[in-house]
N, C-alpha and C. Protein backbone atom coordinates (compact mmCIF):
# COMPACT_ATOMS: atom_id res chain seq x y z
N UNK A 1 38.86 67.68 126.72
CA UNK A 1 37.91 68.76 126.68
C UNK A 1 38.00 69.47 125.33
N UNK A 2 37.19 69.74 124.64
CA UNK A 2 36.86 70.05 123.73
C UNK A 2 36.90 71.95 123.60
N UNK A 3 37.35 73.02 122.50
CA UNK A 3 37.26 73.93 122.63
C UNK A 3 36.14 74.42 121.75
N UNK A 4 35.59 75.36 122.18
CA UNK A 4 34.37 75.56 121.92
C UNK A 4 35.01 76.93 120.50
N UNK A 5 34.26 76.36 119.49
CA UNK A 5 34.76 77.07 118.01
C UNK A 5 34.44 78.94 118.19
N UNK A 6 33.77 79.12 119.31
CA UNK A 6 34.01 80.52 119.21
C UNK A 6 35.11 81.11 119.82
N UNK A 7 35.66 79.97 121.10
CA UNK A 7 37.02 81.18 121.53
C UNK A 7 38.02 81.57 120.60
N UNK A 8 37.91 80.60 119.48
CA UNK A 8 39.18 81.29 118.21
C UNK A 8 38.74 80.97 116.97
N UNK A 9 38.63 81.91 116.01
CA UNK A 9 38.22 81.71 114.63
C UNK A 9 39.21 80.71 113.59
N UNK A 10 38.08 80.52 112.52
CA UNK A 10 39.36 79.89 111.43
C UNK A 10 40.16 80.63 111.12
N UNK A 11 40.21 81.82 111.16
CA UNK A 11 40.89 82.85 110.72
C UNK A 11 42.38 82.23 111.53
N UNK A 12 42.33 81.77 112.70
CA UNK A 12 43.43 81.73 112.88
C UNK A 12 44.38 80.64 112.13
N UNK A 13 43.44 79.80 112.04
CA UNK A 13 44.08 78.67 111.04
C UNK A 13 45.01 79.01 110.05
N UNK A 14 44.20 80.15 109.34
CA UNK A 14 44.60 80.23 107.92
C UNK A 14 45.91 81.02 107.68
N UNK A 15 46.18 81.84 109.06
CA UNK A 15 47.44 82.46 109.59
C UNK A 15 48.65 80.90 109.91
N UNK A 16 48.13 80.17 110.53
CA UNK A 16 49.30 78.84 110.43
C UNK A 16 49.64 78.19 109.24
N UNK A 17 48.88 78.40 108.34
CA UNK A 17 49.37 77.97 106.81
C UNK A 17 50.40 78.12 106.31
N UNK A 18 51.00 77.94 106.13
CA UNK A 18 52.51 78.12 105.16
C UNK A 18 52.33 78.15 104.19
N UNK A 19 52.61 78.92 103.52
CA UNK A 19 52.89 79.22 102.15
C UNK A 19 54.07 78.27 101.37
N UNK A 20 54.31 77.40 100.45
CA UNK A 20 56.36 77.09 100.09
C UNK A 20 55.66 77.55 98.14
N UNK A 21 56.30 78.55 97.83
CA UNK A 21 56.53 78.09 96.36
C UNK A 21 57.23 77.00 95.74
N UNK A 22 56.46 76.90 94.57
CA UNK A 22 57.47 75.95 94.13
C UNK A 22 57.30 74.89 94.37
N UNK A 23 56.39 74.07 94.94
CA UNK A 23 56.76 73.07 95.29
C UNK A 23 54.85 72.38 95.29
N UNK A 24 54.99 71.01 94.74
CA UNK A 24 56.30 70.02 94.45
C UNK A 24 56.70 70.58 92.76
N UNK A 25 56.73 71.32 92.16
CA UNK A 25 56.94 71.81 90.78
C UNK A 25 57.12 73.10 90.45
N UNK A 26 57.78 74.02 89.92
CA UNK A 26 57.53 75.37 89.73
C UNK A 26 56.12 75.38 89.03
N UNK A 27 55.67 76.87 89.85
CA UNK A 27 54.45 77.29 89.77
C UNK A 27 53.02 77.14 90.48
N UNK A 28 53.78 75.91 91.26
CA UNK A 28 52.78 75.34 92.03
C UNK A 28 53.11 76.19 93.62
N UNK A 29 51.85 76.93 94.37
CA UNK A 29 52.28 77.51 95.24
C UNK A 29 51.31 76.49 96.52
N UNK A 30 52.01 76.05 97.44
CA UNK A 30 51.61 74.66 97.72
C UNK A 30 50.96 75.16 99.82
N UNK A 31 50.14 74.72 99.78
CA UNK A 31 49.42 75.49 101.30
C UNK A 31 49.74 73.72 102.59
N UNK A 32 50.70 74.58 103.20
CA UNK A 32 51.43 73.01 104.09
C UNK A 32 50.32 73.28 105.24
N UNK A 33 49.71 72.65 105.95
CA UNK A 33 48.94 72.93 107.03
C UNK A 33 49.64 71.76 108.04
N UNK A 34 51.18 71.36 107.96
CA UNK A 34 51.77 70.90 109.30
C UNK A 34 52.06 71.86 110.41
N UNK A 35 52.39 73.54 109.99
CA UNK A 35 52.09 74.48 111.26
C UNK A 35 51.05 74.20 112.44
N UNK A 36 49.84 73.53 111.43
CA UNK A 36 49.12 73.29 112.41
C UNK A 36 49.08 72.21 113.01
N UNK A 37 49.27 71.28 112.52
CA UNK A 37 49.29 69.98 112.83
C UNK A 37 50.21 69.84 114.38
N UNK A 38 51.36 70.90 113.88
CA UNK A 38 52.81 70.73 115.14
C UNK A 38 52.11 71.07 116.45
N UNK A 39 51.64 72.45 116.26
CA UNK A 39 50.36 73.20 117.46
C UNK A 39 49.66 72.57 118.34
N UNK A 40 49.82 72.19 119.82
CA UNK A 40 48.85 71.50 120.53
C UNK A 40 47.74 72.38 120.31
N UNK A 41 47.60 73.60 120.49
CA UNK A 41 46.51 74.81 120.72
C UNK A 41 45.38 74.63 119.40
N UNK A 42 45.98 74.71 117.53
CA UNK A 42 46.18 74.60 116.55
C UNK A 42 45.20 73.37 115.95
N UNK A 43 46.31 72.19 116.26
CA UNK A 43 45.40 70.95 115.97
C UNK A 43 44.62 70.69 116.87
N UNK A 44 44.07 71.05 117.92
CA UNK A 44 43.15 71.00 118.51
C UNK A 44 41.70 71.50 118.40
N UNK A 45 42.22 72.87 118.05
CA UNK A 45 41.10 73.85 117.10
C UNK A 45 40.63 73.09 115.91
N UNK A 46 41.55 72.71 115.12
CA UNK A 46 40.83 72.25 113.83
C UNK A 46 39.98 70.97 114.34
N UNK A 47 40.42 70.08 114.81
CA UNK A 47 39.64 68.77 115.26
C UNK A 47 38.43 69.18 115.95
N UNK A 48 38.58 69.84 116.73
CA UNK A 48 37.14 70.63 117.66
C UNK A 48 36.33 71.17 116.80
N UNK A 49 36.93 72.00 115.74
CA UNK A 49 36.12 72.30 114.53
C UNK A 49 35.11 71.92 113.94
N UNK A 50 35.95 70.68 113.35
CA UNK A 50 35.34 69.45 112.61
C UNK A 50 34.41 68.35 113.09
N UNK A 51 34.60 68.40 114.70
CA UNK A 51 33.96 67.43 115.40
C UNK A 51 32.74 68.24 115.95
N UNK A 52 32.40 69.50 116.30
CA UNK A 52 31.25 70.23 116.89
C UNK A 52 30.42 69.82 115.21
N UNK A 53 30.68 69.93 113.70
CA UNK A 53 30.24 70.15 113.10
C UNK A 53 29.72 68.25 112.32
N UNK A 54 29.93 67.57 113.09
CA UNK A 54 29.82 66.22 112.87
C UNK A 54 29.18 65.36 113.89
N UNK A 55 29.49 65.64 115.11
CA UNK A 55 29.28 64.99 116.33
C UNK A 55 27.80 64.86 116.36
N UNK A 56 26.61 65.80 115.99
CA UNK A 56 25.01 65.32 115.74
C UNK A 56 24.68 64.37 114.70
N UNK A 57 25.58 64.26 113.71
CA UNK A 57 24.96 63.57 112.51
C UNK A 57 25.43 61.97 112.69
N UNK A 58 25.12 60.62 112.05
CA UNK A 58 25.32 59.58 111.84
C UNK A 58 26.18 59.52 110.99
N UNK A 59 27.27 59.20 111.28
CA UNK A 59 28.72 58.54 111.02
C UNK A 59 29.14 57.05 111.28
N UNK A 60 29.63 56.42 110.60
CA UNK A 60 29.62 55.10 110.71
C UNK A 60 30.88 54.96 110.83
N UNK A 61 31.62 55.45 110.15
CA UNK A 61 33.19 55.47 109.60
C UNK A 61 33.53 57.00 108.82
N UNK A 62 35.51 57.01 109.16
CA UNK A 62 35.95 58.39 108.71
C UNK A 62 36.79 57.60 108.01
N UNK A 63 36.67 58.49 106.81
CA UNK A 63 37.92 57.91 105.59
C UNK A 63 38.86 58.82 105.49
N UNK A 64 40.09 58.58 105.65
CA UNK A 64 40.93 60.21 105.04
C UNK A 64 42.15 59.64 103.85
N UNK A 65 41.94 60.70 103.39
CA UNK A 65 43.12 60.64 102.00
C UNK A 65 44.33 60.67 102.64
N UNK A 66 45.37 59.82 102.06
CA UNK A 66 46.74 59.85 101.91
C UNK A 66 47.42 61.35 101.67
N UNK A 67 48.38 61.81 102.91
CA UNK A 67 48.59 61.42 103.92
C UNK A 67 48.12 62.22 104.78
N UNK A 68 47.64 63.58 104.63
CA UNK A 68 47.48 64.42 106.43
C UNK A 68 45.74 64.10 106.29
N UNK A 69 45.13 63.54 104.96
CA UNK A 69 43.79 63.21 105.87
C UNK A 69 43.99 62.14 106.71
N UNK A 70 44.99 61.22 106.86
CA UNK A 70 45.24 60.29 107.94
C UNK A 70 45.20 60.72 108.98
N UNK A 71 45.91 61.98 109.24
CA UNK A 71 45.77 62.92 110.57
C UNK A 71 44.74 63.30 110.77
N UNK A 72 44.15 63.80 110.29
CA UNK A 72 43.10 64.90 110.58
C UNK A 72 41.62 63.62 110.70
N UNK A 73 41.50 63.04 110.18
CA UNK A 73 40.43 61.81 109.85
C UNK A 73 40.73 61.00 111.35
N UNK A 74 41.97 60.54 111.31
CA UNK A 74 42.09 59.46 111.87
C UNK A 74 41.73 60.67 113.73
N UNK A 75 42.14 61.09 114.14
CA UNK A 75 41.82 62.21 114.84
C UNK A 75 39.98 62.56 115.06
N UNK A 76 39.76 62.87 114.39
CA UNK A 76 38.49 63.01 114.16
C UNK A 76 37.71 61.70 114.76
N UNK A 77 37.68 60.44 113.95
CA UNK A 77 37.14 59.37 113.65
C UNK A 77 37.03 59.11 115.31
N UNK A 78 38.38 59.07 116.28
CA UNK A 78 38.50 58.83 117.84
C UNK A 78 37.57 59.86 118.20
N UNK A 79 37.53 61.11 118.00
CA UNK A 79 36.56 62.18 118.65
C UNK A 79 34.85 61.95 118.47
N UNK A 80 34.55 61.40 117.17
CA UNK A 80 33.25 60.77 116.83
C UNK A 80 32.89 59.32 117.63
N UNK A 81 33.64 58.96 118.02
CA UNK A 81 33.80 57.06 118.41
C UNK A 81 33.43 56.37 117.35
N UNK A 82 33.98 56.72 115.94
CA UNK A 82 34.11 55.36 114.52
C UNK A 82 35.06 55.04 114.22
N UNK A 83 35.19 54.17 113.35
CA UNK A 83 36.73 53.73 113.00
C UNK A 83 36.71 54.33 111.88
N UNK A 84 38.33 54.13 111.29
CA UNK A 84 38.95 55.18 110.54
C UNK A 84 39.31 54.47 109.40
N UNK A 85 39.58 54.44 108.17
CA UNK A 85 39.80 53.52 106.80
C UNK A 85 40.95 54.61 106.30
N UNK A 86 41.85 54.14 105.73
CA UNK A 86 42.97 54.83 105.03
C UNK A 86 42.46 54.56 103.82
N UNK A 87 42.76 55.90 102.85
CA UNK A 87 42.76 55.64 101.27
C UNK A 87 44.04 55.94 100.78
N UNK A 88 45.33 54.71 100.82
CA UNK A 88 46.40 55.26 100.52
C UNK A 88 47.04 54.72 99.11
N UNK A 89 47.97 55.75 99.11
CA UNK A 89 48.73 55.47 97.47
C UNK A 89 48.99 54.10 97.12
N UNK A 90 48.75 53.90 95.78
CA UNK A 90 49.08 52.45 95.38
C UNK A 90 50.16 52.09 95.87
N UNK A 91 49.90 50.55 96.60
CA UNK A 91 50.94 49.84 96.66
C UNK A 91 51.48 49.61 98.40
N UNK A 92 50.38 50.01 98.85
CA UNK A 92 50.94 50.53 100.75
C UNK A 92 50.61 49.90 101.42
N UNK A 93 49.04 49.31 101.03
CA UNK A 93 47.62 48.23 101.89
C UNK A 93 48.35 47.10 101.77
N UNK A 94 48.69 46.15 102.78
CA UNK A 94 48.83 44.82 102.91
C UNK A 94 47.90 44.15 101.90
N UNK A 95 46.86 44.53 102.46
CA UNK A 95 45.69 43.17 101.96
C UNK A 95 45.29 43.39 100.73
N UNK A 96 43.92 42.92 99.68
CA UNK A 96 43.35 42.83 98.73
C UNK A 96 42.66 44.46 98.36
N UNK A 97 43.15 45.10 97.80
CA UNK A 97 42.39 46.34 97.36
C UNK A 97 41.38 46.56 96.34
N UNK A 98 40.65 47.70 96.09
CA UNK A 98 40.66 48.05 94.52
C UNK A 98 41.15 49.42 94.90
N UNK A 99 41.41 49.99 93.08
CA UNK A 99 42.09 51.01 93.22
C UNK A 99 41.24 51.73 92.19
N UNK A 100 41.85 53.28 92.13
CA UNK A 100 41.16 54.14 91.58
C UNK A 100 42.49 55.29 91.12
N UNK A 101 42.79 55.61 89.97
CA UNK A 101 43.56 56.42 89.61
C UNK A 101 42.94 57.73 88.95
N UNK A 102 43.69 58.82 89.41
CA UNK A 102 42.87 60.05 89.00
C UNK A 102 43.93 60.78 88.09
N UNK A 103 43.53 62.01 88.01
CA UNK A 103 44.70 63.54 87.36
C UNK A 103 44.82 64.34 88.58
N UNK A 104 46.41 64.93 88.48
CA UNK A 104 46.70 65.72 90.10
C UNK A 104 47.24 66.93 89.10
N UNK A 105 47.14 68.33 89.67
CA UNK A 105 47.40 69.19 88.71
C UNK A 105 49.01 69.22 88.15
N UNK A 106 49.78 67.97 88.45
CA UNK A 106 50.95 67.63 87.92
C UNK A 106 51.24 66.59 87.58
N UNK A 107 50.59 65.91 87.30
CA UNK A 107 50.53 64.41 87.24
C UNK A 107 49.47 64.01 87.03
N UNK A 108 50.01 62.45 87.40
CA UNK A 108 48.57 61.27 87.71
C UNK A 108 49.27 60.20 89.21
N UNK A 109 48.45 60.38 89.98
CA UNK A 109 48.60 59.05 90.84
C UNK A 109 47.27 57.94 90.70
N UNK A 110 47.46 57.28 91.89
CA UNK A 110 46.32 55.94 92.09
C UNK A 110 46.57 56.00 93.85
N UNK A 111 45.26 55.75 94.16
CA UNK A 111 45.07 55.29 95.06
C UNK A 111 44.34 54.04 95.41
N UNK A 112 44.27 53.62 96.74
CA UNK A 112 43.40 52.24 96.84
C UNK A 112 42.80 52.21 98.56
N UNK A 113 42.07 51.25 98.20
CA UNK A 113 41.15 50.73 99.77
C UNK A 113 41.00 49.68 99.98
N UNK A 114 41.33 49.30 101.25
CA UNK A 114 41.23 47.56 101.53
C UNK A 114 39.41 47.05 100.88
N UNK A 115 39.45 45.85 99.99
CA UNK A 115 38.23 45.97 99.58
C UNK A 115 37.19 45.48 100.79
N UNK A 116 37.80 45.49 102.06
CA UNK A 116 36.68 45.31 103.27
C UNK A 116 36.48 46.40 104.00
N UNK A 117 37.04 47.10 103.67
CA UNK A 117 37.41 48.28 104.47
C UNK A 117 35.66 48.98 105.04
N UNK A 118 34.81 49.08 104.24
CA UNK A 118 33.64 49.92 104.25
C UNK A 118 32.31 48.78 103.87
N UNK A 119 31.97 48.51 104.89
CA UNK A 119 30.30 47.78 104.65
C UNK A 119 29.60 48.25 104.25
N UNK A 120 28.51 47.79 103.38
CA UNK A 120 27.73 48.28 102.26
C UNK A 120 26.53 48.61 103.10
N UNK A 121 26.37 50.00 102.77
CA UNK A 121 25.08 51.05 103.08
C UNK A 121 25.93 51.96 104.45
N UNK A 122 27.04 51.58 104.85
CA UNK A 122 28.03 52.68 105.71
C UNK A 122 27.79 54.00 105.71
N UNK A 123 27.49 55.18 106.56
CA UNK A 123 27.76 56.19 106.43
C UNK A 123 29.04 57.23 106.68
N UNK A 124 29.33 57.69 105.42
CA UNK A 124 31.21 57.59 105.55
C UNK A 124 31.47 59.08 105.56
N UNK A 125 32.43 59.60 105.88
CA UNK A 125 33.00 61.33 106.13
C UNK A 125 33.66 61.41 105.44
N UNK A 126 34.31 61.69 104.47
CA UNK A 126 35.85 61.62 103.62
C UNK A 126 36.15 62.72 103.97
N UNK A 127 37.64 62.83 104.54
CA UNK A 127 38.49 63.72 104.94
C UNK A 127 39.65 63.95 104.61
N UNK A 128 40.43 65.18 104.27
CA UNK A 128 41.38 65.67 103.15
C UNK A 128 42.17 67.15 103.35
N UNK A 129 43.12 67.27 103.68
CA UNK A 129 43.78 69.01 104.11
C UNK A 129 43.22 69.76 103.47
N UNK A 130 43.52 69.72 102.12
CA UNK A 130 42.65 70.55 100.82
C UNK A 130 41.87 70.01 99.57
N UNK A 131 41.50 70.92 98.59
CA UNK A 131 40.95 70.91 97.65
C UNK A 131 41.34 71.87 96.52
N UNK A 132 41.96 71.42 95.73
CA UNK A 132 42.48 71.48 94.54
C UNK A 132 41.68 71.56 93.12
N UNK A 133 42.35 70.99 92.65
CA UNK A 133 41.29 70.60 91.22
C UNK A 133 40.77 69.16 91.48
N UNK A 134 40.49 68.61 92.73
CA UNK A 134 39.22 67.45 93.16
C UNK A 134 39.87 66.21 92.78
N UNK A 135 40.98 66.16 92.36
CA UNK A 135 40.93 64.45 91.36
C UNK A 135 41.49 63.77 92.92
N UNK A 136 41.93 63.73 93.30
CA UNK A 136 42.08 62.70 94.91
C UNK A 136 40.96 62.98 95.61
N UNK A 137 40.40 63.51 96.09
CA UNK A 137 38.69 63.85 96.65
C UNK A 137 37.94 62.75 95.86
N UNK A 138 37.74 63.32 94.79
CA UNK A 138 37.03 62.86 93.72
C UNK A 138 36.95 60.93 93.55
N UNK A 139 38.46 60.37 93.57
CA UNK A 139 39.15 59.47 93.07
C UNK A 139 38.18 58.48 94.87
N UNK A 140 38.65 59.17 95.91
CA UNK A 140 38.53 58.66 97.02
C UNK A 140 36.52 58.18 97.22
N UNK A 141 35.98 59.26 96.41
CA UNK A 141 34.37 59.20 96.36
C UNK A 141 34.40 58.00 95.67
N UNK A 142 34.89 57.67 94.45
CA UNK A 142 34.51 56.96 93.89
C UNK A 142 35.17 55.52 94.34
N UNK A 143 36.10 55.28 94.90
CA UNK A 143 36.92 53.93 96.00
C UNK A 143 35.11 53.81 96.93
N UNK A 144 34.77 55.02 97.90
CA UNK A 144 33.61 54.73 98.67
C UNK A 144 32.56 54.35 98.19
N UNK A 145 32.10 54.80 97.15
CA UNK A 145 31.00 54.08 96.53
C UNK A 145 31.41 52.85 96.14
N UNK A 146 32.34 52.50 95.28
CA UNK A 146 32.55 51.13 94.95
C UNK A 146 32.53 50.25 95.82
N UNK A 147 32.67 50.84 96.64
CA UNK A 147 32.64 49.33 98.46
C UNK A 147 31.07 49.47 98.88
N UNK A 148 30.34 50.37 98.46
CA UNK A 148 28.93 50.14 98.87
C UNK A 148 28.70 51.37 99.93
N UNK A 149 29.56 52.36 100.07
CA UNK A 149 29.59 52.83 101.38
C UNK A 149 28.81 54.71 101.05
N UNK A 150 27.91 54.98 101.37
CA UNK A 150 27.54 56.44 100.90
C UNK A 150 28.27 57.91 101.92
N UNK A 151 28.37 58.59 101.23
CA UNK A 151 28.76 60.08 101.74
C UNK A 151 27.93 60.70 102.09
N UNK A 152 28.55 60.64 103.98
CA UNK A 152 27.65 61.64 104.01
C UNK A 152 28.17 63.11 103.87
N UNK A 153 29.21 63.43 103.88
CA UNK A 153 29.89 64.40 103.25
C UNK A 153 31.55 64.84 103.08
N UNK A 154 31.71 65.51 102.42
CA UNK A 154 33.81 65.61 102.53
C UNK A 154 34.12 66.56 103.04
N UNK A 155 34.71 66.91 103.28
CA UNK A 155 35.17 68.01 104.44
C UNK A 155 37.01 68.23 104.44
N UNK A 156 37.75 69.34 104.30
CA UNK A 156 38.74 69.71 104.45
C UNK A 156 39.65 71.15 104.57
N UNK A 157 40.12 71.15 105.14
CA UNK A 157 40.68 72.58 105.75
C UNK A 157 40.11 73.85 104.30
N UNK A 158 40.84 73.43 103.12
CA UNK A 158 41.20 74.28 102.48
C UNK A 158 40.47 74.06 101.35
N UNK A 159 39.97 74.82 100.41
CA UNK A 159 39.47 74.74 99.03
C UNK A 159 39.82 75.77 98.56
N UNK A 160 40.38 75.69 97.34
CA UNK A 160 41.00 76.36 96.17
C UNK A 160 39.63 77.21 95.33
N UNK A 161 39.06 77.89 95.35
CA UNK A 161 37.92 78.80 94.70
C UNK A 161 37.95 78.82 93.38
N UNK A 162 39.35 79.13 93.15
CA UNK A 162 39.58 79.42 91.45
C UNK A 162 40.11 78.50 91.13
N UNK A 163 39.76 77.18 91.32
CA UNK A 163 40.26 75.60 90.90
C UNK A 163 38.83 75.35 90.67
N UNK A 164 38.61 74.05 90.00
CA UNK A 164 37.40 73.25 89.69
C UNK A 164 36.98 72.58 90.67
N UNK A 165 37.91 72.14 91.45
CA UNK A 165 37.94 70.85 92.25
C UNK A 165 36.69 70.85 93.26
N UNK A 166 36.43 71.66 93.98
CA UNK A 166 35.06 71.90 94.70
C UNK A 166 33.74 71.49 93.78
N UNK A 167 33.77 72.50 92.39
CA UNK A 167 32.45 72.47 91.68
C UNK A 167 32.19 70.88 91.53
N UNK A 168 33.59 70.44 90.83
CA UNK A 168 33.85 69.15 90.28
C UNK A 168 33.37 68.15 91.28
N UNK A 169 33.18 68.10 92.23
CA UNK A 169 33.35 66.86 93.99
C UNK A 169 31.45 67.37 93.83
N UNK A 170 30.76 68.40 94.06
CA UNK A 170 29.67 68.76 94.35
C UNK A 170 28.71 68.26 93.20
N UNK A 171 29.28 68.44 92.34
CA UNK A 171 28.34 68.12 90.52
C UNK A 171 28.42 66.73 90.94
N UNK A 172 29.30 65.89 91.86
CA UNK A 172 29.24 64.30 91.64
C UNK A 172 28.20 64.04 92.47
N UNK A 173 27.07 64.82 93.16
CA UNK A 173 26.26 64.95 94.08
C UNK A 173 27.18 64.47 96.03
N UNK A 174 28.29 64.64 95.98
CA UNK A 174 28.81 64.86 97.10
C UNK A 174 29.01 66.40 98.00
N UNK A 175 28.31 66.53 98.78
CA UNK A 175 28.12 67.66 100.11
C UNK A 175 29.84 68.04 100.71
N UNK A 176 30.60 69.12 100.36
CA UNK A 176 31.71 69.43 100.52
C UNK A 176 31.42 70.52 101.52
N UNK A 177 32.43 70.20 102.64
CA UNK A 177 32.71 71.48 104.19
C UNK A 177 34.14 71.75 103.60
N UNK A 178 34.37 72.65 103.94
CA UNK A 178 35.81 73.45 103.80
C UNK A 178 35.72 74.49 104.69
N UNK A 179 36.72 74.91 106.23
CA UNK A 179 36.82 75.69 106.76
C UNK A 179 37.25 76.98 106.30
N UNK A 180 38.23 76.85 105.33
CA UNK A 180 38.66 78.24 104.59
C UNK A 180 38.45 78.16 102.60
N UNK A 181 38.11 79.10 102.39
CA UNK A 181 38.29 78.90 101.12
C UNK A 181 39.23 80.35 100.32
N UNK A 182 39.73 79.93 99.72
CA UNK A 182 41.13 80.61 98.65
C UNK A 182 41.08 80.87 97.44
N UNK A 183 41.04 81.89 96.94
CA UNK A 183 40.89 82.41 95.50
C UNK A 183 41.42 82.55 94.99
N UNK A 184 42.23 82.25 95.64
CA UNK A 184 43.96 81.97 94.61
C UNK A 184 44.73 83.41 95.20
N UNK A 185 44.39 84.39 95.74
CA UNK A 185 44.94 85.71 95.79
C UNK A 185 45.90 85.85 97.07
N UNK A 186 45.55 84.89 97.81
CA UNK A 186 46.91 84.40 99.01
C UNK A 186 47.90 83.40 99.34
């Protein structure tokens, strides 16, 4: 049974957030959303969330980023009735990939997708905890297009306001949901 998004706001979500400084680098103040994840009450809300706001539209397939869009996607994807595609860090997929390497605001990783993963003209969800400065969002749009597969939009708990990463994902003509958004001031 499904909870209906008015008995509890996002607001409550954004109260299960954890805060950790520091981490993974000084300076980096890093938003853990496994509080919620642990939560039967919690992760339930968010999935109910995401699924009242998906469940009318045509979905073919849910993609989620490495690793809690695996949760949250793969979750989802059962609540929609589609199957679910991992976009995980180089080197994880058994089978034949392509890959796509981006900028992370400390680094650089790569990610990849089974290259069967997504049939061409698919309508795909990409799903992701947050939004940052976009380069894994971003990195993951561009894995979906390369398989032929279009967005119908990305969607993830959190977006960073005073980061690029939103503007950056939207200018690529991709449609971004974010339940909470952060200005950096919490």
């Amino acid at each position: 049974m499904l909870y209906h998004p008015d008995l509890m706001g996002v607001d409550a979500l954004a109260e299960k957030i954890r805060k950790i400084p520091n981490f993974p680098q000084e300076g980096i103040l890093f938003h853990d959303i496994t509080p919620v994840l642990q939560s039967p009450e919690y992760f339930r809300l968010l999935i109910d969330l995401l699924t009242y706001r998906y469940m009318g539209q045509q979905i073919d397939v849910v993609t989620g980023l490495d690793a809690r869009g695996f949760i949250m996607g793969a979750a989802l994807a059962y609540q929609l009735n589609v199957g679910f595609v991992p976009i995980r860090k180089k080197g994880k997929l058994p089978y034949e990939t392509i890959s796509q390497t981006y900028a992370l605001e400390y680094g650089e990783a790569t990610v990849e997708i089974h290259k069967d993963a997504i049939k061409p003209a698919s309508r795909v969800l990409l799903v992701d905890d947050l939004v940052a400065t976009g380069g894994t969002m971003l990195a993951g749009v561009e894995l979906i297009r390369r398989s032929g597969g279009n967005i119908v939009e990305a969607c993830a708990v959190l977006e960073f306001t005073d980061l690029e990463g939103g503007k950056k994902i939207r200018a690529n003509n991709v449609p971004l949901f974010t339940l909470l958004q952060n200005d950096g001031s919490m």
